[in-house]
N, C-alpha and C. Protein backbone atom coordinates (compact mmCIF):
# COMPACT_ATOMS: atom_id res chain seq x y z
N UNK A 1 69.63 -5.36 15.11
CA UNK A 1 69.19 -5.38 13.73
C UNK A 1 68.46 -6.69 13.47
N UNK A 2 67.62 -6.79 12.61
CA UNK A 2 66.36 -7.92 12.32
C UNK A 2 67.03 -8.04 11.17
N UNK A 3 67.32 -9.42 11.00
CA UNK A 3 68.38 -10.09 9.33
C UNK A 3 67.31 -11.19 9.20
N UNK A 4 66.76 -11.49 8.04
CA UNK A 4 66.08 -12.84 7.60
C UNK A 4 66.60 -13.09 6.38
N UNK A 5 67.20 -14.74 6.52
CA UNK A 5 67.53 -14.97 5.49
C UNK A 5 66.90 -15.86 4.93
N UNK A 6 66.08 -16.43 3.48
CA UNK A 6 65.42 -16.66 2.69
C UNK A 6 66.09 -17.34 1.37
N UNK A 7 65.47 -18.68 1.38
CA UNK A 7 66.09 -19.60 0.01
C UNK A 7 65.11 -19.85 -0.36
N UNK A 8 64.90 -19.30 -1.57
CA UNK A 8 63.83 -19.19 -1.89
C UNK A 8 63.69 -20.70 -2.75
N UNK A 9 62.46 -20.75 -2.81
CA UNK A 9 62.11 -21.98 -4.03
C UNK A 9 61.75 -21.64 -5.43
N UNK A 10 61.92 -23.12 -6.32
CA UNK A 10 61.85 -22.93 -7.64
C UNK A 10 60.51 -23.21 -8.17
N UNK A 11 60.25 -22.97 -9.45
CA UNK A 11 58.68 -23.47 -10.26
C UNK A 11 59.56 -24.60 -9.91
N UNK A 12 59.89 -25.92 -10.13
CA UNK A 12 60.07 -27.41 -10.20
C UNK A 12 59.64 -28.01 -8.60
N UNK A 13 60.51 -27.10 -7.74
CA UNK A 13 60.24 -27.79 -6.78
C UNK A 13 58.86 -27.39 -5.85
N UNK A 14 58.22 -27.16 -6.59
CA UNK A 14 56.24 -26.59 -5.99
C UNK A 14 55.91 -27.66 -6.27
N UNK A 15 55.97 -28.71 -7.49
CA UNK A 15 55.50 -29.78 -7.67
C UNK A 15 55.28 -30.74 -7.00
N UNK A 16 54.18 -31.31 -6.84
CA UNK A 16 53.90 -32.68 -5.58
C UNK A 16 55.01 -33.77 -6.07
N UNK A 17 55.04 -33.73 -7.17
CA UNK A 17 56.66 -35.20 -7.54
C UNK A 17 57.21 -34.44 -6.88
N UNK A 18 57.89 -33.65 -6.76
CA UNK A 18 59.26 -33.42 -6.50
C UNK A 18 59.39 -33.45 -4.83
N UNK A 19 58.00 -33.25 -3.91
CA UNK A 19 57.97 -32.99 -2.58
C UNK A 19 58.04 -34.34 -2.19
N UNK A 20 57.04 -35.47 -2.82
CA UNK A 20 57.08 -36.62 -3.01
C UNK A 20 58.38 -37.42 -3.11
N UNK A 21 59.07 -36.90 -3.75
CA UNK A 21 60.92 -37.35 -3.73
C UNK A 21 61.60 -37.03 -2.62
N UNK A 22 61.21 -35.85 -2.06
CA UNK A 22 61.60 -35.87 -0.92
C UNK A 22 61.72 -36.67 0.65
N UNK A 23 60.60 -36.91 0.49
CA UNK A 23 60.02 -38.02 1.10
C UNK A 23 61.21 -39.24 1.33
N UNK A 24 61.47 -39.70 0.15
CA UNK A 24 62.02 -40.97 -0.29
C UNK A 24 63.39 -40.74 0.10
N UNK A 25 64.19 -39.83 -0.92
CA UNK A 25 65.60 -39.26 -0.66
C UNK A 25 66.04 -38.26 -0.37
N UNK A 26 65.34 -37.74 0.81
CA UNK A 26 65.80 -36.70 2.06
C UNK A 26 65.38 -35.21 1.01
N UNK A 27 65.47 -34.08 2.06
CA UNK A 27 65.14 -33.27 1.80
C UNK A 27 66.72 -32.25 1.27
N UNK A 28 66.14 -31.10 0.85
CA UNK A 28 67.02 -30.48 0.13
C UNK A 28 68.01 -29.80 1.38
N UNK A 29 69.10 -29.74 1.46
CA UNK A 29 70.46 -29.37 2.39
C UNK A 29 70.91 -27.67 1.66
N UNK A 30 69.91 -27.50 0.72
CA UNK A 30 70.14 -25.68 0.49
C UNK A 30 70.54 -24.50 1.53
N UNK A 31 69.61 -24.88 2.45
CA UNK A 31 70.02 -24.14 3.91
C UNK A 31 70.79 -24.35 4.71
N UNK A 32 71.92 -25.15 4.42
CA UNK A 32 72.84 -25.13 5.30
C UNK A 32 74.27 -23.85 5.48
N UNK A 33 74.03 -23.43 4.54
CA UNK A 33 74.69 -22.12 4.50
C UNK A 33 73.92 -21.11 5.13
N UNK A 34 72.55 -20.67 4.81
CA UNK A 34 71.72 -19.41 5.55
C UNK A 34 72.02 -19.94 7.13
N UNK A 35 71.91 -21.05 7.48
CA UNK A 35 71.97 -21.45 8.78
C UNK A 35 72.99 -21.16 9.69
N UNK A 36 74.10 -21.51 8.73
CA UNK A 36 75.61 -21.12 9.42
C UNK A 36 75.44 -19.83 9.44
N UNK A 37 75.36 -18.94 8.89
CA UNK A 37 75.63 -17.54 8.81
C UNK A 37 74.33 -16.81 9.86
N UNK A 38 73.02 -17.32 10.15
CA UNK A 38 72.24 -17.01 11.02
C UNK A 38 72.78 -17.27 12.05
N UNK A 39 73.71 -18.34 12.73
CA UNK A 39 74.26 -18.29 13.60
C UNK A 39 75.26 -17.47 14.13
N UNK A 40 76.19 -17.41 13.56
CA UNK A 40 77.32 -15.96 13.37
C UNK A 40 76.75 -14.71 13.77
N UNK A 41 75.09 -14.31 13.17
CA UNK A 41 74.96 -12.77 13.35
C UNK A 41 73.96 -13.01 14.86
N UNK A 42 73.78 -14.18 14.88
CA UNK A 42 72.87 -14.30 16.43
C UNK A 42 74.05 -14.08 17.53
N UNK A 43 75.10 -14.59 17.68
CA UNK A 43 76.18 -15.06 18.39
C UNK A 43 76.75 -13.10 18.24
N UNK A 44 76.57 -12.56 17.47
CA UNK A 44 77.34 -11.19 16.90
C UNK A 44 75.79 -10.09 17.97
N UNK A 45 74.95 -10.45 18.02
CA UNK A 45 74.02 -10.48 18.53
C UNK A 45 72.44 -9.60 17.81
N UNK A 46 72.24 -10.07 17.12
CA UNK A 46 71.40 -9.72 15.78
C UNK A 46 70.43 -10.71 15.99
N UNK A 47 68.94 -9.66 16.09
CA UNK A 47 67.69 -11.01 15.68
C UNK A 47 67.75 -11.69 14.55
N UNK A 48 67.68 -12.78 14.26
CA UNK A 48 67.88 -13.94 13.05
C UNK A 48 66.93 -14.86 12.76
N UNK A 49 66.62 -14.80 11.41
CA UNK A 49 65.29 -15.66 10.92
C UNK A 49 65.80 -16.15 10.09
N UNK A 50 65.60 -17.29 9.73
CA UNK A 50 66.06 -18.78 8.83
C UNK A 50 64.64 -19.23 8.08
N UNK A 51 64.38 -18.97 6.95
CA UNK A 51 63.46 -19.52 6.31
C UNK A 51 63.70 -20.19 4.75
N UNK A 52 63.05 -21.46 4.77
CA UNK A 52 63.28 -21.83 2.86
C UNK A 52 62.17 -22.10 2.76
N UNK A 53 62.05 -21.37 1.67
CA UNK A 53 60.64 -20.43 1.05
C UNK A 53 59.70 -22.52 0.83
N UNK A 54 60.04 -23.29 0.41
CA UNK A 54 59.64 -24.42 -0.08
C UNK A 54 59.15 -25.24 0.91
N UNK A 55 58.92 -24.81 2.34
CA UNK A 55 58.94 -25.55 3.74
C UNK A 55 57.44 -24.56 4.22
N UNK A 56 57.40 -23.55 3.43
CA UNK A 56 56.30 -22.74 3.94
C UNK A 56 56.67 -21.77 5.07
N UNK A 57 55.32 -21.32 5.24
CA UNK A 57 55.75 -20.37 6.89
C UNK A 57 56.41 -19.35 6.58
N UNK A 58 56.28 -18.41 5.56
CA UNK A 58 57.35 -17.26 5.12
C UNK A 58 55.91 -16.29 5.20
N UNK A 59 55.98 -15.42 6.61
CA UNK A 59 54.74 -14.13 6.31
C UNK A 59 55.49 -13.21 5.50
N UNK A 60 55.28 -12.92 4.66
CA UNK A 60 56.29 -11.73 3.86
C UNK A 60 55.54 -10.34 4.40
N UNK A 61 54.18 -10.58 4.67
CA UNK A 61 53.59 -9.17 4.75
C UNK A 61 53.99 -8.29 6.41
N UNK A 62 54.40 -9.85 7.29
CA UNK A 62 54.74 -9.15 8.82
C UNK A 62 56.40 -9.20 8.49
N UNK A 63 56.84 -9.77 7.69
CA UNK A 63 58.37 -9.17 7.32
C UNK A 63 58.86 -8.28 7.06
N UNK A 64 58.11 -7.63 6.06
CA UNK A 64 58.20 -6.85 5.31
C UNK A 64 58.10 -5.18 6.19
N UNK A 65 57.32 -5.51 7.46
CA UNK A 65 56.90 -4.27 8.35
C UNK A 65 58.12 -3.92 9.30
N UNK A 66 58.92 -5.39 9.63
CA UNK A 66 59.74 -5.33 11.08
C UNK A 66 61.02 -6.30 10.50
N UNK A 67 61.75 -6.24 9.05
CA UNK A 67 63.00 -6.55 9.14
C UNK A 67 63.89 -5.20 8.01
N UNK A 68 65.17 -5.43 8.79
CA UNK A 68 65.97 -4.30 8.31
C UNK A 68 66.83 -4.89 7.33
N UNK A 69 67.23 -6.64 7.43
CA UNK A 69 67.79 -7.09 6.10
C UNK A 69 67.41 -8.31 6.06
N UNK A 70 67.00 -8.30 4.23
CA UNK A 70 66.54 -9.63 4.00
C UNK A 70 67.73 -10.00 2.91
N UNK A 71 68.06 -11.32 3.88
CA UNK A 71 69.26 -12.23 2.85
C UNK A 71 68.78 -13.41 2.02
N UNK A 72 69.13 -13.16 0.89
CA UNK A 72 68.56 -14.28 -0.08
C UNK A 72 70.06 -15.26 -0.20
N UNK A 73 70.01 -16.70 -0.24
CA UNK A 73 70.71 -17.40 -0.43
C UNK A 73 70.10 -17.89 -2.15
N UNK A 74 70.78 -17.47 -3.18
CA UNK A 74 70.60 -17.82 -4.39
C UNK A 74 71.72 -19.27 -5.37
N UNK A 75 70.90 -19.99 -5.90
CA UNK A 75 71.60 -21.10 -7.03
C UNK A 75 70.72 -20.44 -8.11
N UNK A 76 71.50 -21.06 -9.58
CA UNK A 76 70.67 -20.30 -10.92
C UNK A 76 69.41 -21.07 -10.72
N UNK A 77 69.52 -22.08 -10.33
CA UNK A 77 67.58 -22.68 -10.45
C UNK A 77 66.44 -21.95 -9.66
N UNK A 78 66.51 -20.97 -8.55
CA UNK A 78 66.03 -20.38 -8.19
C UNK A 78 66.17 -18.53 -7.83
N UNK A 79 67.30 -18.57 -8.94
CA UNK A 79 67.30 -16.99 -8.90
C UNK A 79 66.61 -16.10 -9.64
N UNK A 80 65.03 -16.35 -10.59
CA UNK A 80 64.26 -15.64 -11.09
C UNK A 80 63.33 -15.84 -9.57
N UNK A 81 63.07 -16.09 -8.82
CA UNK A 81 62.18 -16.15 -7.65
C UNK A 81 62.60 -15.28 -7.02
N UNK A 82 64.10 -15.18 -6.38
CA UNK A 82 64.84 -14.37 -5.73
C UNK A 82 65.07 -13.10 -5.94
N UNK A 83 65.00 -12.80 -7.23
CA UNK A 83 65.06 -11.73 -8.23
C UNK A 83 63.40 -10.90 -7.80
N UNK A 84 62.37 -11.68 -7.92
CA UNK A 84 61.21 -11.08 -7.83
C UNK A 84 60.87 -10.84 -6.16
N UNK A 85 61.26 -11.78 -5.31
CA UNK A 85 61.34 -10.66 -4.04
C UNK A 85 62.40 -9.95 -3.78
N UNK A 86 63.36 -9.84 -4.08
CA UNK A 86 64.35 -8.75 -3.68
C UNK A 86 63.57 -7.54 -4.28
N UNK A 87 63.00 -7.31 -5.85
CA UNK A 87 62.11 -6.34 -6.11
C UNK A 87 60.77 -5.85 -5.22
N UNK A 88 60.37 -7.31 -4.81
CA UNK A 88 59.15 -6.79 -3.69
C UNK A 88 59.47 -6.00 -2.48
N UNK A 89 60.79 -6.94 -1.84
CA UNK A 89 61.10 -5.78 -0.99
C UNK A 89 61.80 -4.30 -1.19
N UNK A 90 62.17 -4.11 -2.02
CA UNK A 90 62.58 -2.55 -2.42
C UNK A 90 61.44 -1.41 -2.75
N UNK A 91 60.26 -2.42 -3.24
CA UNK A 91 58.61 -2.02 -3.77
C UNK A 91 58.23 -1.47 -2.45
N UNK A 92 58.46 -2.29 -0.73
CA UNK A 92 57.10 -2.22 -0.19
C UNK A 92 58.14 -2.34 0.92
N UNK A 93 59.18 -1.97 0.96
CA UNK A 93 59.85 -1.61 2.66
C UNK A 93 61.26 -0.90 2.57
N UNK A 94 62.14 -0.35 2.84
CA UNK A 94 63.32 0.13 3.20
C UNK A 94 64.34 -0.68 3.24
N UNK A 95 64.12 -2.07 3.75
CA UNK A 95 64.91 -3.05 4.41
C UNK A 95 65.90 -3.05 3.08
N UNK A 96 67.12 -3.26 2.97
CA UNK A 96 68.42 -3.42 2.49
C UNK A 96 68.39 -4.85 2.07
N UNK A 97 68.91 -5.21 0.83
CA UNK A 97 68.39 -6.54 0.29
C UNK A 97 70.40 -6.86 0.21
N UNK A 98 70.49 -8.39 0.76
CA UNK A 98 71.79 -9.19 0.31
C UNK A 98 71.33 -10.10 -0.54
N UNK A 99 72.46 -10.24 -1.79
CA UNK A 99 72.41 -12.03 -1.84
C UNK A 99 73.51 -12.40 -2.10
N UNK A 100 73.89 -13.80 -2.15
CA UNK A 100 74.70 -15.03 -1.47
C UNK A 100 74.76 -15.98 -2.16
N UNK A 101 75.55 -16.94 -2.68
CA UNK A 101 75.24 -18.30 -3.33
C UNK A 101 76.18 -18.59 -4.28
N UNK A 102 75.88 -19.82 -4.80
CA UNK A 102 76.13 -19.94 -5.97
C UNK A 102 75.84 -18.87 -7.74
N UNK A 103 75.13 -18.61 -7.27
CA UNK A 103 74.71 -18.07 -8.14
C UNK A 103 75.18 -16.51 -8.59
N UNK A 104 74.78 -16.40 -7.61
CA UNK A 104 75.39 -14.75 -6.66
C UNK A 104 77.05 -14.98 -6.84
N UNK A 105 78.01 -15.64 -6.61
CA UNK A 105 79.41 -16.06 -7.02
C UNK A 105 79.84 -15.95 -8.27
N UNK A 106 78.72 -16.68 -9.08
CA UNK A 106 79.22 -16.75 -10.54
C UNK A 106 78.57 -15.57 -11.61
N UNK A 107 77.01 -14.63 -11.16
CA UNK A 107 76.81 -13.56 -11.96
C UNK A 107 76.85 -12.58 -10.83
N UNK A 108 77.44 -11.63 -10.18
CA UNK A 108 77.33 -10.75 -9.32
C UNK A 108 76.65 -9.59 -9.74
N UNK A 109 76.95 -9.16 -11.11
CA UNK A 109 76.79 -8.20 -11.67
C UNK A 109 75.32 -8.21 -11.85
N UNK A 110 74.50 -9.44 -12.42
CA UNK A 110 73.50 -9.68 -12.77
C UNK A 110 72.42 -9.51 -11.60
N UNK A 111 72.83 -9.97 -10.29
CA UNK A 111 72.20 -10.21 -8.87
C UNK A 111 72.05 -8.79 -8.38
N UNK A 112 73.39 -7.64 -9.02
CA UNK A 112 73.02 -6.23 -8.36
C UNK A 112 72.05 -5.52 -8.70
N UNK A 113 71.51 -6.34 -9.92
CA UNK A 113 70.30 -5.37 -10.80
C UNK A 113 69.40 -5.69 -9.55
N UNK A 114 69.16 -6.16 -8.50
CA UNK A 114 67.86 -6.52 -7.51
C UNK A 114 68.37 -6.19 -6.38
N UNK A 115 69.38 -5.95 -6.04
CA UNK A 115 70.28 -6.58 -4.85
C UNK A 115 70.79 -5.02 -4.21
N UNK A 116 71.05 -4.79 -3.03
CA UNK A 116 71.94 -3.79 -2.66
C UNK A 116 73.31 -3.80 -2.48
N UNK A 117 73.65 -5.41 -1.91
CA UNK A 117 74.77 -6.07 -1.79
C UNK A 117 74.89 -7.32 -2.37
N UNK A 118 76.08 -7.53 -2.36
CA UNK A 118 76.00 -9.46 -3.16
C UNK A 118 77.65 -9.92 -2.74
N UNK A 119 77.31 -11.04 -1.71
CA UNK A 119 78.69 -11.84 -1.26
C UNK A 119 78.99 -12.77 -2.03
N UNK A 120 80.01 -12.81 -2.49
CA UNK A 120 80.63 -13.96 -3.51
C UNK A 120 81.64 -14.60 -2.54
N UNK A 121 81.44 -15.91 -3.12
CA UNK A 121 82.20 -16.93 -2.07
C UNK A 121 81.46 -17.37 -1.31
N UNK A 122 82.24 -17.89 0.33
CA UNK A 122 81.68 -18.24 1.05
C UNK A 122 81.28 -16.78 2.04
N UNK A 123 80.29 -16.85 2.68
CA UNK A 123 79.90 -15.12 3.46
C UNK A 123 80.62 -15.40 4.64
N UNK A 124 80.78 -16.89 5.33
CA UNK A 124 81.06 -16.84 7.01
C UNK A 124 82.29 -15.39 7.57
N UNK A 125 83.08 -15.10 6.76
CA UNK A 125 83.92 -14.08 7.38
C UNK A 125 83.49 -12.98 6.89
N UNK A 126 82.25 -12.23 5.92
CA UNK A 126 81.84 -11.18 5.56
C UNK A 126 80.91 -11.12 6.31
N UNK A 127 80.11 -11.90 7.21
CA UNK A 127 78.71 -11.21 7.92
C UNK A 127 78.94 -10.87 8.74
N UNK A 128 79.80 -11.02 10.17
CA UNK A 128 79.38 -10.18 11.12
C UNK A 128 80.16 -9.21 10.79
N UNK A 129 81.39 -8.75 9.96
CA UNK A 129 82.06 -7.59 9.44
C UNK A 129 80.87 -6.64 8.79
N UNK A 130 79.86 -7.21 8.00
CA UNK A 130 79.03 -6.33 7.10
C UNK A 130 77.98 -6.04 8.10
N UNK A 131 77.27 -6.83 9.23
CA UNK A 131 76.72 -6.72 9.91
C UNK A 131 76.82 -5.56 10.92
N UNK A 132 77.43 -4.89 10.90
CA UNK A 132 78.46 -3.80 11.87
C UNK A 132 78.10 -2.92 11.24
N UNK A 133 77.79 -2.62 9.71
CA UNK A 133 77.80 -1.01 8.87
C UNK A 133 76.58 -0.84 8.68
């Protein structure tokens, strides 16, 4: 199975200040969760893609042809972004949409309006279990 998981970025952080801050005081540690859990379904033995949308390099259009799940790692500052591709992909492929996060923890209900699934908490002991069905 082809899993990509995706943190997406916010309107704030497109801004040259804010990339510019980066610079100075390190970059954003958002992906350290999609990462752990890309590891788990690689090790489970699942192709695995790790992308944050704010780093670039996200083809959505060759994604969109050859993955079967796209995992969004969501916080509220970037869950109207997340919201609008989980809709793209339901628009323009089959692939089965997760999301994950903070955000996803505290409105679940809200995340299913886009979502097929939604892990609350931490996912490390729900993915390779969900990964299996």
């Amino acid at each position: 199975m082809k899993i990509v998981f995706i943190t997406p970025t916010t309107a704030l952080r497109r801004f040259p200040i804010y990339r510019a801050g980066g610079k100075i005081y390190g970059q954003s540690n958002s992906i350290t969760g999609p990462l752990i859990l890309g590891g788990i379904l690689k090790r489970a033995g699942h192709d695995v893609s790790v992308y944050e949308e704010l780093n670039g390099g996200v083809n959505y259009r060759k994604l969109l042809k050859d993955t079967d799940v796209f995992c969004f790692s969501i916080m509220t500052s970037n869950a109207l972004r997340a919201y609008e591709l989980a809709d793209m992909v339901h628009e323009k492929s089959s692939a089965r949409v997760i999301m994950g996060g903070m955000h996803a923890t505290v409105l679940p209900e809200e995340c299913l309006e886009h979502a097929d699934q939604v892990i609350t908490g931490e996912g490390e002991k729900d993915s390779a279990h969900d990964s299996q069905q």
